[in-house]
C-alpha atoms as a PDB file:
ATOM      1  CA  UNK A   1       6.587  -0.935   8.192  1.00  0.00           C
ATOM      2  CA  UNK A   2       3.725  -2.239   6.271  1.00  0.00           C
ATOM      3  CA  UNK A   3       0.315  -2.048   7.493  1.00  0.00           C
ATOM      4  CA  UNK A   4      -2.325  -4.327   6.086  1.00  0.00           C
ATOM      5  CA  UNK A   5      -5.728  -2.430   5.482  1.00  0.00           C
ATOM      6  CA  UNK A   6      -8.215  -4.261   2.724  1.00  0.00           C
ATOM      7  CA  UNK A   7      -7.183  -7.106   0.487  1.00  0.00           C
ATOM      8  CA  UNK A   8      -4.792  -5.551  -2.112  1.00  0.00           C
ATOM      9  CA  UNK A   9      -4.162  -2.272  -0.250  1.00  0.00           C
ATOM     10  CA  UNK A  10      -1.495  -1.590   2.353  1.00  0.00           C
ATOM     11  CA  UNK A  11       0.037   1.328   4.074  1.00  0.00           C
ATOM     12  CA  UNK A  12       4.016   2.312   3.623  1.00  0.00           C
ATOM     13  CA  UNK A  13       5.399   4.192   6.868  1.00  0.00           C
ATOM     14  CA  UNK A  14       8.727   4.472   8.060  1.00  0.00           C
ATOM     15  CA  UNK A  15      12.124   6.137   6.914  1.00  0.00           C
ATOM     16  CA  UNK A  16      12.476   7.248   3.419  1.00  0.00           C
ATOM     17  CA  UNK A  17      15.262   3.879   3.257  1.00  0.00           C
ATOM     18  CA  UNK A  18      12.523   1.796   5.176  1.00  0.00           C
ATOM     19  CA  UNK A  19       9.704   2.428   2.416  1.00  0.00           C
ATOM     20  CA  UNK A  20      11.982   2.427  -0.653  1.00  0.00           C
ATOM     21  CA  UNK A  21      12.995  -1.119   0.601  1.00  0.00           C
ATOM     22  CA  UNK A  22       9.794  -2.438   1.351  1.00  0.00           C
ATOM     23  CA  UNK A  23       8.274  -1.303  -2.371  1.00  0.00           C
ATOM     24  CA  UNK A  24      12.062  -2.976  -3.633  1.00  0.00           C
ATOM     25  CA  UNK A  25      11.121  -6.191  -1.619  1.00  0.00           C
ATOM     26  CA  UNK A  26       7.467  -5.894  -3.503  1.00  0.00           C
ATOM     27  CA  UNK A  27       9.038  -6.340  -6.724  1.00  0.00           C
ATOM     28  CA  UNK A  28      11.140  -9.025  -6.413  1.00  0.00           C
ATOM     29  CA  UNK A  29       7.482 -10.650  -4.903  1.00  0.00           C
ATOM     30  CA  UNK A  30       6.377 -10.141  -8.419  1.00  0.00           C
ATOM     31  CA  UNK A  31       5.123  -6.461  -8.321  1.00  0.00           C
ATOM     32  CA  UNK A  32       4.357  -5.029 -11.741  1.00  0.00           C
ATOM     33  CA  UNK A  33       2.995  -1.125 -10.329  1.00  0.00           C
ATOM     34  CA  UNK A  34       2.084   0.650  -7.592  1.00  0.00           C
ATOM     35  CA  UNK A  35      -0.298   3.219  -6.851  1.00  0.00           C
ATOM     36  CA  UNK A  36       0.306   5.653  -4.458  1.00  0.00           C
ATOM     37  CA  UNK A  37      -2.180   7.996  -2.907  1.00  0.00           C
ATOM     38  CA  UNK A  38      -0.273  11.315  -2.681  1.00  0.00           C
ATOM     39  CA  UNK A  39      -3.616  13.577  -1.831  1.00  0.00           C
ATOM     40  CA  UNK A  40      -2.759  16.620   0.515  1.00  0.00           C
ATOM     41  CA  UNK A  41      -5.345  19.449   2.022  1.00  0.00           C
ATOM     42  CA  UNK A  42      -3.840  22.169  -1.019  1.00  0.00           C
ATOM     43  CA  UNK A  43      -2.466  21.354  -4.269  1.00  0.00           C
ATOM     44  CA  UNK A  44       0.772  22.796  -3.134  1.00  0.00           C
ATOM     45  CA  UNK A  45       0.939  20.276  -0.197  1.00  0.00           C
ATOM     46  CA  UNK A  46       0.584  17.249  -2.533  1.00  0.00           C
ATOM     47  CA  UNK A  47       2.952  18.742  -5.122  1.00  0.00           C
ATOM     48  CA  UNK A  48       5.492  18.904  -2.421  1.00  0.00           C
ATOM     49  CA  UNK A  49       4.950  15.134  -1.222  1.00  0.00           C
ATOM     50  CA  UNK A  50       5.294  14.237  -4.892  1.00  0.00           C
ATOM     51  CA  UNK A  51       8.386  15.802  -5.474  1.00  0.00           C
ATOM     52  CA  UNK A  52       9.862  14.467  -2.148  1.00  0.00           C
ATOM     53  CA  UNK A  53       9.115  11.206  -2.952  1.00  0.00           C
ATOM     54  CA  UNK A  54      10.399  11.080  -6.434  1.00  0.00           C
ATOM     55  CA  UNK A  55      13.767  12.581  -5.120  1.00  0.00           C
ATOM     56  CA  UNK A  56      14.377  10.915  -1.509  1.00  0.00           C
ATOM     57  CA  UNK A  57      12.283   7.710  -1.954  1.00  0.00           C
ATOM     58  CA  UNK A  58      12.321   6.536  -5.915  1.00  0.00           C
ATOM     59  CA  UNK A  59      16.118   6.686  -6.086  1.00  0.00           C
ATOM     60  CA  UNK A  60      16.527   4.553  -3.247  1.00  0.00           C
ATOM     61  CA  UNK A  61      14.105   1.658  -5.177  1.00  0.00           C
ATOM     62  CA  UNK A  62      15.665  -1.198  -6.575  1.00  0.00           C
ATOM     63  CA  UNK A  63      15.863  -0.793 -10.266  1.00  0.00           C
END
């Protein structure tokens, strides 16, 4: 699911399949990056979303 909040920004929620194929149906719109907002409470917190992403959610992404 992709929520719509300012021109240019947008939220990704759903399933770790749901968000890699929304940010894979991004690039073939012509995508050339992404910026995602990873900030947690603790360092530790946002070091752990990090790494979750890059190994659940990244692989998933059409190359």
């Amino acid at each position: 699911m992709v929520e719509a909040r300012a021109k240019n920004s947008m939220i990704l929620a759903g399933t770790r399949r749901e968000i890699a194929d929304e940010i894979s149906r991004l690039g073939e719109r012509g995508l050339d990056f992404l910026i995602i907002n990873m900030q947690c409470a603790t360092l530790d917190a946002t070091l752990e979303r990090m790494a979750r992403f890059a190994d659940d959610v990244r692989p998933k992404v059409a190359a």
